[in-house]
Protein backbone atom coordinates (compact mmCIF):
# COMPACT_ATOMS: atom_id res chain seq x y z
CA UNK A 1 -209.92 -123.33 190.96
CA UNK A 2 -208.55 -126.93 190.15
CA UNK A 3 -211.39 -129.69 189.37
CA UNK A 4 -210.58 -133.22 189.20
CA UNK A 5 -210.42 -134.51 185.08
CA UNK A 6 -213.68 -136.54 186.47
CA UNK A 7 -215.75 -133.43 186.91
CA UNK A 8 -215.48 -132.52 183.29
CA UNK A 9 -218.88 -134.46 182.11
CA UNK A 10 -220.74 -132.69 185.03
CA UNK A 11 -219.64 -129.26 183.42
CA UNK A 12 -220.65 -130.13 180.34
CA UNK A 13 -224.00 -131.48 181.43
CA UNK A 14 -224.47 -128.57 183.45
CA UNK A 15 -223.68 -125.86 180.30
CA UNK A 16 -225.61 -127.86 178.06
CA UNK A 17 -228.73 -126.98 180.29
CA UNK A 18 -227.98 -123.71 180.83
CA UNK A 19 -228.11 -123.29 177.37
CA UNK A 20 -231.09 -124.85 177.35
CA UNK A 21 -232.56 -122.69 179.28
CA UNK A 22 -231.22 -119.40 178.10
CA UNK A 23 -232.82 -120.83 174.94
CA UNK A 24 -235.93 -120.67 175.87
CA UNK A 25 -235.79 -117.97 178.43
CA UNK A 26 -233.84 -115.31 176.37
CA UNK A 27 -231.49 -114.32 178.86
CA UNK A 28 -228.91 -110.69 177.68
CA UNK A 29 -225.60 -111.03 176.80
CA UNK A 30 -225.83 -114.99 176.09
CA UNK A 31 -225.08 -117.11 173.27
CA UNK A 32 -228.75 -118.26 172.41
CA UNK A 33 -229.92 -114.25 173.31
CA UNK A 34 -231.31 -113.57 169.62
CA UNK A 35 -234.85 -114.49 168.51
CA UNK A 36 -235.51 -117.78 166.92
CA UNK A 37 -234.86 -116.71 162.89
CA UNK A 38 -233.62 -118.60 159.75
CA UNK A 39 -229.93 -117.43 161.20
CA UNK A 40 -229.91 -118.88 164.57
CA UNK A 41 -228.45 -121.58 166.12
CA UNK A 42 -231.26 -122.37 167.80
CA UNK A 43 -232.52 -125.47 165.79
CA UNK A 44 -228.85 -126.91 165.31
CA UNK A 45 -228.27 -126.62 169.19
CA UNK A 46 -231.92 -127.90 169.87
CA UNK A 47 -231.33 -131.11 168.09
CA UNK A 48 -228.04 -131.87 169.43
CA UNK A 49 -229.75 -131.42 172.84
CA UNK A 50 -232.38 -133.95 172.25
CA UNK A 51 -229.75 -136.41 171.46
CA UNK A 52 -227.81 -135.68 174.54
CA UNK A 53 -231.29 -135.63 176.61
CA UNK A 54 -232.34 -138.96 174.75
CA UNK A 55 -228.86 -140.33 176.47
CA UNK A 56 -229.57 -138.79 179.93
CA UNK A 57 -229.70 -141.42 182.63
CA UNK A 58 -230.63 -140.86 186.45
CA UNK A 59 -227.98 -142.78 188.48
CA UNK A 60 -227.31 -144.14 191.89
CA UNK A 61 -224.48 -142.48 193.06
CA UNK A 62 -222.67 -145.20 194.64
CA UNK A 63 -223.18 -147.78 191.95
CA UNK A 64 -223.75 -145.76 189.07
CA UNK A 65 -226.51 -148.02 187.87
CA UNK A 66 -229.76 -146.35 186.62
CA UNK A 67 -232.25 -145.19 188.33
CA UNK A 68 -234.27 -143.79 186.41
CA UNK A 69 -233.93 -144.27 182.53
CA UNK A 70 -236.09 -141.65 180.30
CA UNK A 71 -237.92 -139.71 183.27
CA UNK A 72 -240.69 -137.72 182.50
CA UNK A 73 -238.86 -134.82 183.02
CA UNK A 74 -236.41 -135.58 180.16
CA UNK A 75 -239.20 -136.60 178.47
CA UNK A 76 -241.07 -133.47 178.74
CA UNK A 77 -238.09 -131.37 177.95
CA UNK A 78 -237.59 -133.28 174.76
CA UNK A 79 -241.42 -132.47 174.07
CA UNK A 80 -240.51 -128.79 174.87
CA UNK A 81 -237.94 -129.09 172.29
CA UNK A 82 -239.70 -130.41 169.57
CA UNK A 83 -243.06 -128.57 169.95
CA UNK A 84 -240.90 -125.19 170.08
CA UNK A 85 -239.30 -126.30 166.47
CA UNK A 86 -242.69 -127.36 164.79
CA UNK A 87 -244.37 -124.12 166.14
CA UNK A 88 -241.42 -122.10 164.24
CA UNK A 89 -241.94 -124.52 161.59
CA UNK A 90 -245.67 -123.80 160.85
CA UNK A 91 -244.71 -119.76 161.87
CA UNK A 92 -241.88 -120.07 159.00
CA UNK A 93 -245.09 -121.33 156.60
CA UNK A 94 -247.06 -118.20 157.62
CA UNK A 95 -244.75 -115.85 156.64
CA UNK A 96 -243.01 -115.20 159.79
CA UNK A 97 -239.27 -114.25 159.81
CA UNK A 98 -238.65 -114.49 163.85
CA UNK A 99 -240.08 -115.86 167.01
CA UNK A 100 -239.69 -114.86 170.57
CA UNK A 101 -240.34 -117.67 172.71
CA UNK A 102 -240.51 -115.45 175.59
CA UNK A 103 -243.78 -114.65 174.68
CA UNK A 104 -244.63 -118.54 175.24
CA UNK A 105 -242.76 -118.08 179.15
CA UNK A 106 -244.90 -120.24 181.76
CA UNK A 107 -245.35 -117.52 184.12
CA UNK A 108 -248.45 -116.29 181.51
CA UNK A 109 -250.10 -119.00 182.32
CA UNK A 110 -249.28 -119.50 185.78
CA UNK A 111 -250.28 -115.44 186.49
CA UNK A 112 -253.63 -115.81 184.67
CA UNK A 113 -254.81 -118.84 186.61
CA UNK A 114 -253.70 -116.84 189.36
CA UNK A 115 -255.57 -113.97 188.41
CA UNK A 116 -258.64 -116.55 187.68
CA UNK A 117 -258.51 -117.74 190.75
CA UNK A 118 -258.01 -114.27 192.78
CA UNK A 119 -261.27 -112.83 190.39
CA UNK A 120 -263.00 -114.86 192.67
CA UNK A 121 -262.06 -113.76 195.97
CA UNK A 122 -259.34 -116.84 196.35
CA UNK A 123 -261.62 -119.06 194.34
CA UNK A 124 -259.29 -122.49 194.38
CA UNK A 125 -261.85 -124.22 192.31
CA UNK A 126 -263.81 -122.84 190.18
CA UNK A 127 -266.31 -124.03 188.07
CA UNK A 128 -266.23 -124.20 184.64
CA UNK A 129 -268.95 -121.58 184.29
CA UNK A 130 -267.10 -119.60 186.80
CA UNK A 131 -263.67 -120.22 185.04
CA UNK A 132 -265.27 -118.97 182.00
CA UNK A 133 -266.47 -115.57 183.05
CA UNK A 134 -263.63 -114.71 184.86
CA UNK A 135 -261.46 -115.38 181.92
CA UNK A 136 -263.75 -113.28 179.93
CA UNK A 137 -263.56 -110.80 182.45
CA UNK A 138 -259.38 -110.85 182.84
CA UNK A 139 -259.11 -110.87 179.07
CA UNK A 140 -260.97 -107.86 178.07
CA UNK A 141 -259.04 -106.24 181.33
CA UNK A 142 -255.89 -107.07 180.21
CA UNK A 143 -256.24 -106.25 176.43
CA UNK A 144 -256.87 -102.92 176.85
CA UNK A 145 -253.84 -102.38 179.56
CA UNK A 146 -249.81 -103.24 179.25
CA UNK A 147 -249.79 -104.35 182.35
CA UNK A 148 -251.58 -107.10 184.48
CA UNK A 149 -251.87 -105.57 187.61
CA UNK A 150 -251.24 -108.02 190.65
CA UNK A 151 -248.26 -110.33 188.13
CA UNK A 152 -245.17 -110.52 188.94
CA UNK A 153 -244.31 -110.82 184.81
CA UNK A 154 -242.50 -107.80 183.58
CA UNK A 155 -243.70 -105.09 181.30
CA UNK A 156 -244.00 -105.79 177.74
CA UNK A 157 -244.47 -102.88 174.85
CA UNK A 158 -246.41 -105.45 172.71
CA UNK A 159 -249.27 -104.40 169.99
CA UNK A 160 -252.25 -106.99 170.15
CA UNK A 161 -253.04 -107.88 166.76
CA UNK A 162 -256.73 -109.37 165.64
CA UNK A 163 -256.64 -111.95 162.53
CA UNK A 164 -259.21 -114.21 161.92
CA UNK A 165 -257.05 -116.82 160.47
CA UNK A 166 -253.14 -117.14 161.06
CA UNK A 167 -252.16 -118.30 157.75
CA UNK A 168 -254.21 -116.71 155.15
């Protein structure tokens, strides 16, 4: 397929993301596949992409004039960034040698408010002593199975460890 010379930044853009992405999302068979260690090339390719990001315009297509400049979502991504890479930081501190962000994945959160609200039968607002007890009540559920019934979140073989304190 031939692509004029003035697609070439849109490719770029567009691989830089999806590296982005696979970065957090720990897709097989990519470059940014392995957990976060001391070895990867996660934190070098991280702060390169907050530079780009930091760049990033939205444009008017016609006049190429911005739009938009620093949008909350590039915003929040570089927030994303740099909250990933102090969390590995203060893991690093603790004695950790590697972190899986796909342990941090959104869809957690999203399927336990879910799960919060279905406790309820379809309880869209809850109050906070209802929130409460239904998180109690999801919590002690779903620490003693490996799977949340009614997520769609796949499977994980993952031992729930107790500590009172992170860093002793």
């Amino acid at each position: 397929m031939y692509l004029p010379s003035s697609a070439a930044m849109t490719g770029e853009v567009i691989l830089c993301w999806d590296k982005l992405f696979d970065s957090f999302n720990r897709k097989e068979n990519r470059e940014l596949t392995s957990v976060i260690s001391s070895s990867s090339n996660h934190l070098w390719f991280w702060n390169n992409a907050v530079n780009r990001i930091r760049k990033m315009d939205f444009v008017e297509s016609a006049t190429h004039k911005a739009i938009r400049h620093n949008s909350k979502c590039l915003k929040n991504w570089i927030w994303t960034i740099q909250g990933a890479h102090y969390l590995w930081n203060i893991l690093q501190t603790c004695g950790f040698s590697s972190f899986n962000l796909r342990f941090l994945n959104q869809d957690l959160v999203e399927n336990s408010f879910s799960q919060i609200r279905d406790h309820g039968h379809r309880n869209n607002n809850p109050t906070p002593y209802q929130f409460g007890s239904s998180f109690k009540m999801l919590l002690t559920t779903n620490l003693t199975s490996r799977h949340s019934i009614s997520t769609n979140c796949k499977e994980m073989n993952i031992i729930v460890a107790y500590t009172s304190d992170l860093c002793n």
